[in-house]
Protein backbone atom coordinates (compact mmCIF):
# COMPACT_ATOMS: atom_id res chain seq x y z
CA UNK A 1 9.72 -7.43 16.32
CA UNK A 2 10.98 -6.03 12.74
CA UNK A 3 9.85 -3.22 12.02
CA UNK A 4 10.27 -1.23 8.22
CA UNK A 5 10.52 2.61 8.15
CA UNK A 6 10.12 4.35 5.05
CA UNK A 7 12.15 7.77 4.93
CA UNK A 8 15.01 5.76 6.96
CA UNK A 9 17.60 8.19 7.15
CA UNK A 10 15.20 11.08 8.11
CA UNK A 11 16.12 12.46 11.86
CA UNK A 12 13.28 11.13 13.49
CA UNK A 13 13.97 7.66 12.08
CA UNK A 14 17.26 7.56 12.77
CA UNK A 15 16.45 7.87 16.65
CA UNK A 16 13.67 5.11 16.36
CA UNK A 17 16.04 2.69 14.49
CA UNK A 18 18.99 3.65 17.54
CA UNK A 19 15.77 2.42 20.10
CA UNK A 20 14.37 -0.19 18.32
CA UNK A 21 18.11 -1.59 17.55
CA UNK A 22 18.77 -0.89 21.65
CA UNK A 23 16.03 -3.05 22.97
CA UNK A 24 16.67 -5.65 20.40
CA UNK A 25 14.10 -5.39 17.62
CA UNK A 26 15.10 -5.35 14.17
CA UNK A 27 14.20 -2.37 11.48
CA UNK A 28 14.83 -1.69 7.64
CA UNK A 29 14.99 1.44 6.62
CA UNK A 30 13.81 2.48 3.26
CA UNK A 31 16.65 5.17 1.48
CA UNK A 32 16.76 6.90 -1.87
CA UNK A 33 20.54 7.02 -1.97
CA UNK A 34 23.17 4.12 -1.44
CA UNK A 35 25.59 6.00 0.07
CA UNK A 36 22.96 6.88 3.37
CA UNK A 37 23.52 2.93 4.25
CA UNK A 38 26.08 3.38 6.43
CA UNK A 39 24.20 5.84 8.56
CA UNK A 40 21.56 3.22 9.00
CA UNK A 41 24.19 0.41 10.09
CA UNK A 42 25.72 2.65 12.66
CA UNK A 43 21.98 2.91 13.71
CA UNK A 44 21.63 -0.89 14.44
CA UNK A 45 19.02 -0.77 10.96
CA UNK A 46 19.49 -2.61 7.60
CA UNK A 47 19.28 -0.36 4.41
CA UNK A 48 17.35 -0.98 2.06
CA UNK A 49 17.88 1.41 -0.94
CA UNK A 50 14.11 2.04 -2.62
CA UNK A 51 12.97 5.13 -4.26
CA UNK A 52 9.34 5.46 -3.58
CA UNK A 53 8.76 8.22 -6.01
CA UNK A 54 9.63 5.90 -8.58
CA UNK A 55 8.88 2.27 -6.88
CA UNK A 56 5.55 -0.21 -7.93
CA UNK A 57 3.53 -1.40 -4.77
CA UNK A 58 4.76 -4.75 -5.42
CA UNK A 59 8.24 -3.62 -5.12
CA UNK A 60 7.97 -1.76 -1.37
CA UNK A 61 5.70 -5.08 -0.55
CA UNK A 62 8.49 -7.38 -1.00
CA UNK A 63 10.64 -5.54 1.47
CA UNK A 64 7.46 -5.40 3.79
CA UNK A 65 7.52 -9.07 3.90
CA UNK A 66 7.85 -10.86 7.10
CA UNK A 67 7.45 -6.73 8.70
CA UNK A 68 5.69 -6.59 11.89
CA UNK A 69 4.78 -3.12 11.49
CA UNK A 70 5.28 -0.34 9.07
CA UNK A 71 5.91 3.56 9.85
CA UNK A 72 5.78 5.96 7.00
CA UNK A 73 8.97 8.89 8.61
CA UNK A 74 9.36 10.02 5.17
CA UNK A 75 9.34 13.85 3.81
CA UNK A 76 10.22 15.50 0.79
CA UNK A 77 12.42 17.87 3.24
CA UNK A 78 12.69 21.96 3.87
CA UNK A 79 14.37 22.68 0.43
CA UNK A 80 11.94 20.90 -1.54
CA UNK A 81 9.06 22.47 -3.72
CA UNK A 82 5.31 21.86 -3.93
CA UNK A 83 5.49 19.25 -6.64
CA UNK A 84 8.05 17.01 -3.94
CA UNK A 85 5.06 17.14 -1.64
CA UNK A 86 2.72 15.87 -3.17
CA UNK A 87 5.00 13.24 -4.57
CA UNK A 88 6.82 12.18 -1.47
CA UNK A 89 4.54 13.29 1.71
CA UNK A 90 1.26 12.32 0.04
CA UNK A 91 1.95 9.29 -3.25
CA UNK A 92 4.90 7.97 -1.49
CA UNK A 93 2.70 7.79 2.03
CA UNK A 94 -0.23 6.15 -0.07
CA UNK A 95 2.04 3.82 -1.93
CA UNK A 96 3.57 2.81 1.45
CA UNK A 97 -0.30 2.05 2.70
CA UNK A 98 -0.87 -0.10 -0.40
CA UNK A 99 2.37 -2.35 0.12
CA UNK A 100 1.77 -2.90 3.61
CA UNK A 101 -2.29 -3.80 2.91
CA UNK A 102 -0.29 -6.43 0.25
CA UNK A 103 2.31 -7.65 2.51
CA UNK A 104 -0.47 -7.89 5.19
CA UNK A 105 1.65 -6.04 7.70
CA UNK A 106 -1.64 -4.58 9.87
CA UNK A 107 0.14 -2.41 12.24
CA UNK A 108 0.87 1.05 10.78
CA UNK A 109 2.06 4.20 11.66
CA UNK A 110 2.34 7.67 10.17
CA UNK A 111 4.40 10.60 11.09
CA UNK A 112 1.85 14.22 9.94
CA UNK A 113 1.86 17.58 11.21
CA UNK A 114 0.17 19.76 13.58
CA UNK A 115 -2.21 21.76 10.74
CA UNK A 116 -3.03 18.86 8.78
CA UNK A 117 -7.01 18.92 8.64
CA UNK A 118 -7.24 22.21 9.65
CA UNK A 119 -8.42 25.14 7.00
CA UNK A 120 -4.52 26.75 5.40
CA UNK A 121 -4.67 30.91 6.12
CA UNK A 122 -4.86 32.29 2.90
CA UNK A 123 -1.09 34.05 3.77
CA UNK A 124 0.18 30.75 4.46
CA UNK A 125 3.46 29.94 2.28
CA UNK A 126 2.49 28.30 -1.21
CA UNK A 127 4.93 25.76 -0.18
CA UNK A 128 4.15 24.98 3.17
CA UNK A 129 0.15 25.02 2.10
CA UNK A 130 1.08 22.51 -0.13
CA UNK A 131 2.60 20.28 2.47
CA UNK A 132 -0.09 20.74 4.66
CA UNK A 133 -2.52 19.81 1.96
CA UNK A 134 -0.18 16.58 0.99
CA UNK A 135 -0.57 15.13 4.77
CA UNK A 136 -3.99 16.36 5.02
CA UNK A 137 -4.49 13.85 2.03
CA UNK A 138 -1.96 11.03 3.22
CA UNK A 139 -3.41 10.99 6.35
CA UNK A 140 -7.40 10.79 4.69
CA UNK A 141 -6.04 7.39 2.57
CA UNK A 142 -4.37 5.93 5.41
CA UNK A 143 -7.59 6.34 7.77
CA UNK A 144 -9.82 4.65 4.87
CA UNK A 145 -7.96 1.42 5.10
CA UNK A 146 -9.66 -1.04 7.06
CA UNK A 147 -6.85 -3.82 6.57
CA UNK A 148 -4.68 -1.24 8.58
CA UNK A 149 -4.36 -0.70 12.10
CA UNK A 150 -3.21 2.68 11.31
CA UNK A 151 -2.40 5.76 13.89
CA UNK A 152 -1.66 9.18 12.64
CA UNK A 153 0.67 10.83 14.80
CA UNK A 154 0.85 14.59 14.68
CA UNK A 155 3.94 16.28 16.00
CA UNK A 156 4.55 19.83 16.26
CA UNK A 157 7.11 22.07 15.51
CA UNK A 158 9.76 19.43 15.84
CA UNK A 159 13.59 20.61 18.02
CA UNK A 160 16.35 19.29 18.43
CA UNK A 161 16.79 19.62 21.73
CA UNK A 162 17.31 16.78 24.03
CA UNK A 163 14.49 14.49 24.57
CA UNK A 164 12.68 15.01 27.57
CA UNK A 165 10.42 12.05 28.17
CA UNK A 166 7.15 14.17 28.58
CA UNK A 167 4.88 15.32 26.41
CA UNK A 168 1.40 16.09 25.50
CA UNK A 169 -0.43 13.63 23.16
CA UNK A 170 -4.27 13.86 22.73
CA UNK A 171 -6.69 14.52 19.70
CA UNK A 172 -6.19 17.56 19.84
CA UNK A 173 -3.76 20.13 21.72
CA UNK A 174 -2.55 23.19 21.60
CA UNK A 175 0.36 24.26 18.63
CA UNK A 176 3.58 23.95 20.28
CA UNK A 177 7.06 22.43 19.98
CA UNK A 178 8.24 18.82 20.28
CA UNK A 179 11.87 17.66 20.44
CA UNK A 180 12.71 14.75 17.47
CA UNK A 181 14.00 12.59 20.49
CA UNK A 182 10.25 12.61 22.16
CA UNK A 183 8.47 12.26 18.63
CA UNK A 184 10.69 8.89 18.38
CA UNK A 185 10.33 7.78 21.95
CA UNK A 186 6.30 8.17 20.90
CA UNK A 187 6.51 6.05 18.12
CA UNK A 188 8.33 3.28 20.00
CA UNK A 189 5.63 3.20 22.51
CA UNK A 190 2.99 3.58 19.92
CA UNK A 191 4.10 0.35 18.31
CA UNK A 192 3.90 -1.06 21.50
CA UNK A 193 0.33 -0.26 22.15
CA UNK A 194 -2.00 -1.55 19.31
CA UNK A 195 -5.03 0.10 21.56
CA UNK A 196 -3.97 2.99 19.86
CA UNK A 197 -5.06 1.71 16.90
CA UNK A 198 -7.87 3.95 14.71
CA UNK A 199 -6.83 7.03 16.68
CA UNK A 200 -5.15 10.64 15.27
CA UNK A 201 -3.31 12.10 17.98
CA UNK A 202 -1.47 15.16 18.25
CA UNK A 203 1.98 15.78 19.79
CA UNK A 204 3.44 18.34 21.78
CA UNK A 205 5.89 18.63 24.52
CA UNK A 206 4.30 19.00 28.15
CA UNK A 207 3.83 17.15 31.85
CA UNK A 208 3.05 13.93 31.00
CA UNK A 209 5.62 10.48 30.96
CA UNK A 210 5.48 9.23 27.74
CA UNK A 211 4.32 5.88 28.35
CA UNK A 212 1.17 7.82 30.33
CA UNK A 213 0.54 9.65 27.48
CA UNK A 214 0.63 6.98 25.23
CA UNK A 215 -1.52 5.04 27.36
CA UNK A 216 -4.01 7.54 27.89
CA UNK A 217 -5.47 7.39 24.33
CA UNK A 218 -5.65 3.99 24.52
């Protein structure tokens, strides 16, 4: 299996490319800078160095090529302002979409938040309301393409903690934390289980084995 991640140096792909690369599947990662490829080849990943703030959808199809699946992992990060989120965790996560619909890679995945489709508190941070909104609005595009079989996975607050192979994963749960090692582990068994195809599911951790959880939903 091959799989492309987009936001390839992020901490939560990172740990998917180190599983995928440990079972034997291949992944790309998509990076903004060159000098984040060796992180990826330590990893077991190829780099492929793509901005998607700045890239055509013909240009992140043509690394989608030949991709068995896609999973948009990318953020505009903690230290970035509003205008980053709407260009990274909502055009760049649309853009992503498009290219895979082109490429014809069905099987998609995207990494939102806990909060996204949910009304903002009026005392919420201007910049955090503003990521919320841009996955809110990712996550709406990527659910209106039919050529996808898209899931939307929602993690919490995310740790970095050691993974601890249970967690929580349902339409809805209640807010909580989730380490980055579980929120990859997910992901790996998401791609694994196309039932899960058409869903939105939420991620905390709790009780249940991963692979249970996964297959729950499905």
């Amino acid at each position: 299996m091959r799989i492309v991640i987009a936001g390839g140096h992020g901490q939560i792909a990172l740990r998917l490319e180190r599983l995928l690369a440990r079972r034997g599947d291949e992944s790309a990662g998509i990076v903004r800078h060159p000098e984040q490829a060796g992180d990826l080849l330590a990893a077991g990943a190829e780099p492929v160095v793509c901005d998607l703030e700045k890239a055509s959808v013909d240009d992140v199809a043509r690394h989608l090529e030949a991709a068995d699946a896609a999973v948009f992992a990318a953020g505009a990060g903690p230290n970035s302002g509003a205008a980053r989120k709407e260009t990274v965790d909502h055009a760049a996560a649309v853009l992503f979409a498009d290219a895979a619909e082109r490429a014809g890679v069905r099987r998609f995945l995207i990494v939102s938040s806990m909060g996204a489709d949910r009304e903002i508190p009026r005392d919420t941070d201007p910049v955090f309301a503003a990521y919320l909104h841009a996955k809110t609005e990712a996550d709406t595009a990527v659910r209106a393409r039919t050529a996808l079989d898209w899931t939307v996975l929602r993690p919490g607050r995310l740790t970095n903690d050691p993974g601890t192979g249970r967690v929580t994963l349902a339409d809805h749960v209640e807010y909580g934390s989730v380490t980055r090692d579980d929120v990859a582990a997910v992901l790996l068994a998401l791609l694994d289980e196309p039932r899960t195809a058409g869903r939105t599911l939420e991620l905390v951790n709790g009780p249940t084995p991963i692979a249970d959880a996964v297959g729950a939903p499905a």
